[in-house]
C-alpha atoms as a PDB file:
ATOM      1  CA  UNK A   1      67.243 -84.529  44.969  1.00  0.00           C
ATOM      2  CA  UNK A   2      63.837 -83.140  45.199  1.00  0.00           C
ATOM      3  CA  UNK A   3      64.759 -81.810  48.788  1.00  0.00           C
ATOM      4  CA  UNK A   4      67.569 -80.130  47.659  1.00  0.00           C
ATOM      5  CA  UNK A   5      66.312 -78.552  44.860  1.00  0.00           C
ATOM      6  CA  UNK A   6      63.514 -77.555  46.840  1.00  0.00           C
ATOM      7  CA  UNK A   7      65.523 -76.257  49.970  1.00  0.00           C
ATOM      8  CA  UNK A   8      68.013 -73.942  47.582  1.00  0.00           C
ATOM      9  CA  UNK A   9      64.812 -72.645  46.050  1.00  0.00           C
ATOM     10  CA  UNK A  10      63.601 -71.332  49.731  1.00  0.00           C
ATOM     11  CA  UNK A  11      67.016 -69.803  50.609  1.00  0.00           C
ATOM     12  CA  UNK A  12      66.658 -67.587  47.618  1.00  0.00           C
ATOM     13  CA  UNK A  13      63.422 -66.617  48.681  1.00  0.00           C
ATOM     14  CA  UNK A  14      64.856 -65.736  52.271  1.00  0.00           C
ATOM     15  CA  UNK A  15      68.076 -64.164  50.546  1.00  0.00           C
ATOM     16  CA  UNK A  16      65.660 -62.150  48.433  1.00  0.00           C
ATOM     17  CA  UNK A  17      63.636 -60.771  51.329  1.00  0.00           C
ATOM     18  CA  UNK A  18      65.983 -59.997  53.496  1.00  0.00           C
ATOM     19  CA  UNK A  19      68.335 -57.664  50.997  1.00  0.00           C
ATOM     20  CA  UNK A  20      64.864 -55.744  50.121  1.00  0.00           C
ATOM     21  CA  UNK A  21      64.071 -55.072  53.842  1.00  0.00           C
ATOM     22  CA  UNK A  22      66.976 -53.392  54.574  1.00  0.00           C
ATOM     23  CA  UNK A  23      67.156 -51.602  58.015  1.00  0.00           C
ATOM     24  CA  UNK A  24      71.109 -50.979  58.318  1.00  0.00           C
ATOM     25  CA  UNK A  25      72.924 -48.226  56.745  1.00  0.00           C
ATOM     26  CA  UNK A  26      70.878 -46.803  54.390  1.00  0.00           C
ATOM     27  CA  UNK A  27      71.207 -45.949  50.486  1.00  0.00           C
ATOM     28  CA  UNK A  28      73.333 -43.643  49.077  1.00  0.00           C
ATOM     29  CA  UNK A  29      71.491 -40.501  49.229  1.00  0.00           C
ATOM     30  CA  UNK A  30      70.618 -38.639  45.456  1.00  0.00           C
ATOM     31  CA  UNK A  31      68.174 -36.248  46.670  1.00  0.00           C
ATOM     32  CA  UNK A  32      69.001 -33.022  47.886  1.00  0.00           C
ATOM     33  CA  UNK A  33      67.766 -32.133  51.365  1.00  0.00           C
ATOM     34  CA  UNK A  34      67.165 -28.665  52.805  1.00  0.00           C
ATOM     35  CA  UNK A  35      67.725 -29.702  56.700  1.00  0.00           C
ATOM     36  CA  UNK A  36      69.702 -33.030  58.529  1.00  0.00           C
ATOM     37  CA  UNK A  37      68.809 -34.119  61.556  1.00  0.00           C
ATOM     38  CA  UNK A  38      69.940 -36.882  63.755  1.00  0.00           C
ATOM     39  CA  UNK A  39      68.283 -38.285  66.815  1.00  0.00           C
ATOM     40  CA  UNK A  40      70.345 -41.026  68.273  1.00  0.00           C
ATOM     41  CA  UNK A  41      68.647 -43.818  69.952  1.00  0.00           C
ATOM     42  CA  UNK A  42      70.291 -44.773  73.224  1.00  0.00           C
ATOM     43  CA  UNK A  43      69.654 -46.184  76.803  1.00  0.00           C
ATOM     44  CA  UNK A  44      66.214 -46.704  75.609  1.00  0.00           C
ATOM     45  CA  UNK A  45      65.504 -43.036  74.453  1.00  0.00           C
ATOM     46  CA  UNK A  46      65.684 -40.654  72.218  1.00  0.00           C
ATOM     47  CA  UNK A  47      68.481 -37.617  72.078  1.00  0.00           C
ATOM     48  CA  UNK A  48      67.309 -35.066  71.159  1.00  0.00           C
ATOM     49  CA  UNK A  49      63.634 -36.443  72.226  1.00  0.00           C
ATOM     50  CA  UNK A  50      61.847 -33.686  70.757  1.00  0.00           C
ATOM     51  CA  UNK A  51      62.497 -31.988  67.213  1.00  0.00           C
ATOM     52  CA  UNK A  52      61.894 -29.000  64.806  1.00  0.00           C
ATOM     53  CA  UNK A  53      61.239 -28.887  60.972  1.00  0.00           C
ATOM     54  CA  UNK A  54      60.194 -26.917  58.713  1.00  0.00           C
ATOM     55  CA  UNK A  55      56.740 -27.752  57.039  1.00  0.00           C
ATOM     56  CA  UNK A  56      57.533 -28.518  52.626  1.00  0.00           C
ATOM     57  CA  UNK A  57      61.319 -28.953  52.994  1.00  0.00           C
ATOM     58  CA  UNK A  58      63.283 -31.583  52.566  1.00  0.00           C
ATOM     59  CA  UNK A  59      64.332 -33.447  55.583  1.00  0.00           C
ATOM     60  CA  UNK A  60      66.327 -36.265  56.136  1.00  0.00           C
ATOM     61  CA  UNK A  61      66.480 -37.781  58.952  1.00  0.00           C
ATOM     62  CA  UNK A  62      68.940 -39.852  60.525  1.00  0.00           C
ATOM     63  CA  UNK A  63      68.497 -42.716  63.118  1.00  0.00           C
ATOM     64  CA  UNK A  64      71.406 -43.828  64.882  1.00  0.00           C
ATOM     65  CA  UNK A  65      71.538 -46.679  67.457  1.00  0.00           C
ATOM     66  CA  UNK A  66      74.061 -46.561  70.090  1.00  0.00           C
ATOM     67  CA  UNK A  67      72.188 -49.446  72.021  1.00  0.00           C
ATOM     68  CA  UNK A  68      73.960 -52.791  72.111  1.00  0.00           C
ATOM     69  CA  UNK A  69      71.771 -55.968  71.641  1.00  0.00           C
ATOM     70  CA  UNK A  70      68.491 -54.419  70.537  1.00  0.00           C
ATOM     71  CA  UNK A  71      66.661 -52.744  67.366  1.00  0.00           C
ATOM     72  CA  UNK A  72      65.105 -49.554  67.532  1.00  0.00           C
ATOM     73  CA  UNK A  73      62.800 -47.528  65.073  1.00  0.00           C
ATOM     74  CA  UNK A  74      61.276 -44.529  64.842  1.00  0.00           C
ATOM     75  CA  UNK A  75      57.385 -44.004  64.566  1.00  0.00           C
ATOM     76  CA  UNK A  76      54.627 -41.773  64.076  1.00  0.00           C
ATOM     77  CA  UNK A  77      50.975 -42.345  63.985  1.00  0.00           C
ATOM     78  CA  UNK A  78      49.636 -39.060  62.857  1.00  0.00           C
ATOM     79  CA  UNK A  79      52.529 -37.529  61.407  1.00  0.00           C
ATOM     80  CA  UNK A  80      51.897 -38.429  57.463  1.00  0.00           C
ATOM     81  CA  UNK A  81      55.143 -37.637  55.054  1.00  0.00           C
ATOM     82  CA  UNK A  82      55.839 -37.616  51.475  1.00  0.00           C
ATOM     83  CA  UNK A  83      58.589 -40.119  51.450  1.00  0.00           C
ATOM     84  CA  UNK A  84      61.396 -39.488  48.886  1.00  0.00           C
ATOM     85  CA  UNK A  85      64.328 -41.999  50.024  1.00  0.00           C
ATOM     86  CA  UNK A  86      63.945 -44.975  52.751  1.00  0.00           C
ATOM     87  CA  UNK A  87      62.105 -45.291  55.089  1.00  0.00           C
ATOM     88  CA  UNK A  88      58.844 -47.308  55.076  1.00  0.00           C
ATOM     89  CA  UNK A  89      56.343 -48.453  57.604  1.00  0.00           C
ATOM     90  CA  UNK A  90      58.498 -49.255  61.073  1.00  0.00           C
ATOM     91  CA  UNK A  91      60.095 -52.207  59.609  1.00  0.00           C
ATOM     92  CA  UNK A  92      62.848 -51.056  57.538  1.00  0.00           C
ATOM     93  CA  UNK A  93      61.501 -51.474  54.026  1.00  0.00           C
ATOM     94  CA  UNK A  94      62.300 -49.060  51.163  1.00  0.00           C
ATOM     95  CA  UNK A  95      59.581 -46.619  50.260  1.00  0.00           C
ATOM     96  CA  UNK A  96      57.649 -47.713  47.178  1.00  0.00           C
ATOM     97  CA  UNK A  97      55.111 -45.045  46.882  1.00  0.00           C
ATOM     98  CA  UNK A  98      57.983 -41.687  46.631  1.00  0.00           C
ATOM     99  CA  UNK A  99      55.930 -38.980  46.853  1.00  0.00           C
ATOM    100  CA  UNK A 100      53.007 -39.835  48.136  1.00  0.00           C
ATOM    101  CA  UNK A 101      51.767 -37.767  51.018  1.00  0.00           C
ATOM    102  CA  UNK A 102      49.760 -40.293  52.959  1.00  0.00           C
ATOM    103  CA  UNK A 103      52.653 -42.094  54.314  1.00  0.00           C
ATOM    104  CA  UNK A 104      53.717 -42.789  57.956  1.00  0.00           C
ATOM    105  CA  UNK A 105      56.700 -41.490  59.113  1.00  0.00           C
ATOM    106  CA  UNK A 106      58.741 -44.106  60.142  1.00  0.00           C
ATOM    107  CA  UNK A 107      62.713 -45.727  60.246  1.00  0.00           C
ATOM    108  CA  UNK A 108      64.231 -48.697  61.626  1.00  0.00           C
ATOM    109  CA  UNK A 109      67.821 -49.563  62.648  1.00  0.00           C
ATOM    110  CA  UNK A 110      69.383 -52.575  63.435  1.00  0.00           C
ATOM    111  CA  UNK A 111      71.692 -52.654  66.924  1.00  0.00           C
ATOM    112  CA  UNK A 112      74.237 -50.525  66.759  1.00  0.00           C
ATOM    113  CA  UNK A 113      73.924 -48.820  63.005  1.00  0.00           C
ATOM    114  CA  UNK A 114      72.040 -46.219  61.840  1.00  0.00           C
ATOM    115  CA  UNK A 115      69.468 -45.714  59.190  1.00  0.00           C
ATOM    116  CA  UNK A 116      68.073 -42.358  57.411  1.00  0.00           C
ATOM    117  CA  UNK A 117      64.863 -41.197  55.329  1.00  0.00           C
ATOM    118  CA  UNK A 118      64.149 -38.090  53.439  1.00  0.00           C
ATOM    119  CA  UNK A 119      60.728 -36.955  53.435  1.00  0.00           C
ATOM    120  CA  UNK A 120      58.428 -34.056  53.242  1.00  0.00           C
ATOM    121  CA  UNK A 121      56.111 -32.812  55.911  1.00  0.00           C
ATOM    122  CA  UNK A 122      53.043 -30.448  54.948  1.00  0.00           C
ATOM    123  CA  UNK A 123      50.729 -29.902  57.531  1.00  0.00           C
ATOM    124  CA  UNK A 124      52.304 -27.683  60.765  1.00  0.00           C
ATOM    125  CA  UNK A 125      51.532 -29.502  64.180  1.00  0.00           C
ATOM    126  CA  UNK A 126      53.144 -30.868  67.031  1.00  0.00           C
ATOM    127  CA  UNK A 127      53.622 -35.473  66.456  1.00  0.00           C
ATOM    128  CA  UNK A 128      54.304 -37.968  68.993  1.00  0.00           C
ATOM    129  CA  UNK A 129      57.138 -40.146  67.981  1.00  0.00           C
ATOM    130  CA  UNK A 130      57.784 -43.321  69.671  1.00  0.00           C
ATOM    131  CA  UNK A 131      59.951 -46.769  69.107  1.00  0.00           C
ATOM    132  CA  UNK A 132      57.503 -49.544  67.857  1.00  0.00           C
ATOM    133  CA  UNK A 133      59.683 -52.069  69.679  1.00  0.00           C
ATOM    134  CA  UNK A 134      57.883 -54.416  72.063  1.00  0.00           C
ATOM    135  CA  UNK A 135      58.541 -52.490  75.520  1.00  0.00           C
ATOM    136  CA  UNK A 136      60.086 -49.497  74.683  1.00  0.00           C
ATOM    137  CA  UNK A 137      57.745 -46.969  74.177  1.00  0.00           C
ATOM    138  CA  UNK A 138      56.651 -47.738  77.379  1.00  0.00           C
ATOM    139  CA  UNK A 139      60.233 -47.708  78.767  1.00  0.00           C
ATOM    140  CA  UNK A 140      60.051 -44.087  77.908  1.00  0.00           C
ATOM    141  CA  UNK A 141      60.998 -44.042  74.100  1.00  0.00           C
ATOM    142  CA  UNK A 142      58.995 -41.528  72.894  1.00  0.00           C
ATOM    143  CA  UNK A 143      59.322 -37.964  72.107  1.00  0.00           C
ATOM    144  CA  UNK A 144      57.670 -35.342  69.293  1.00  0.00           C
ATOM    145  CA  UNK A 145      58.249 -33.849  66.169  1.00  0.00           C
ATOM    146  CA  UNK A 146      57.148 -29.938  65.184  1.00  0.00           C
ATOM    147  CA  UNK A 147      56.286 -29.270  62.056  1.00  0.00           C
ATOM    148  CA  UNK A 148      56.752 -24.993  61.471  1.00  0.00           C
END
């Protein structure tokens, strides 16, 4: 009995942590966003590879996965966001800190589905974005993001 008990106690753990880390479709959106963009991540690349926003609007970006039989994500070392909605740290996970400007830009997306964020970018610059998966960056799965 004390098996048991213990066992369904470690599914809801796992049940738990897997609905918070998300990394399919995202959230309904609530926040109103001045510019979409989607880059769709296919054959190992990004299309469009290389971007243009504009710097204190409201962008949400969308990351869709056309490959079959692999995650992808989005990532950027040195461009730092204001997160509003999604989003997180190349994993997936919700955003718990909305607002604050310190955060790395990054989405995730499961094969085949596609995942968004909204954010804010301040500081004008050119970013390298890459895919955080093992391999891929260095398959060629990288591209930039201008900030105007």
């Amino acid at each position: 009995m004390r098996k048991r008990v213990l066992g369904i106690a470690v599914m809801g753990v796992a049940l738990t942590g897997a609905a918070a880390c998300g990394g399919g479709a995202s959230s309904k959106t609530d926040t109103p966003v001045d510019e979409t963009i989607t880059i769709e991540a296919k054959n190992v690349k990004f299309v469009p590879n290389s971007i243009t926003i504009p710097a204190g609007k409201t962008v949400k970006l969308i990351l869709k996965n056309s490959d079959a039989g692999t995650e992808h994500d989005l990532a950027s070392d040195d461009l730092m966001v204001s997160m509003t909605q999604g989003g997180g740290h190349g994993s997936g996970h919700e955003s718990t800190m909305a607002g604050d400007a310190s955060m790395m830009l990054a989405v995730h997306t499961k094969e085949g589905e596609t995942n968004s964020i909204i954010f804010k970018a301040a500081k004008p610059g050119t970013y390298n974005i890459y895919c955080t998966i093992a391999g891929h960056r260095d398959a060629g799965m990288i591209g930039t993001i201008t900030v105007v």
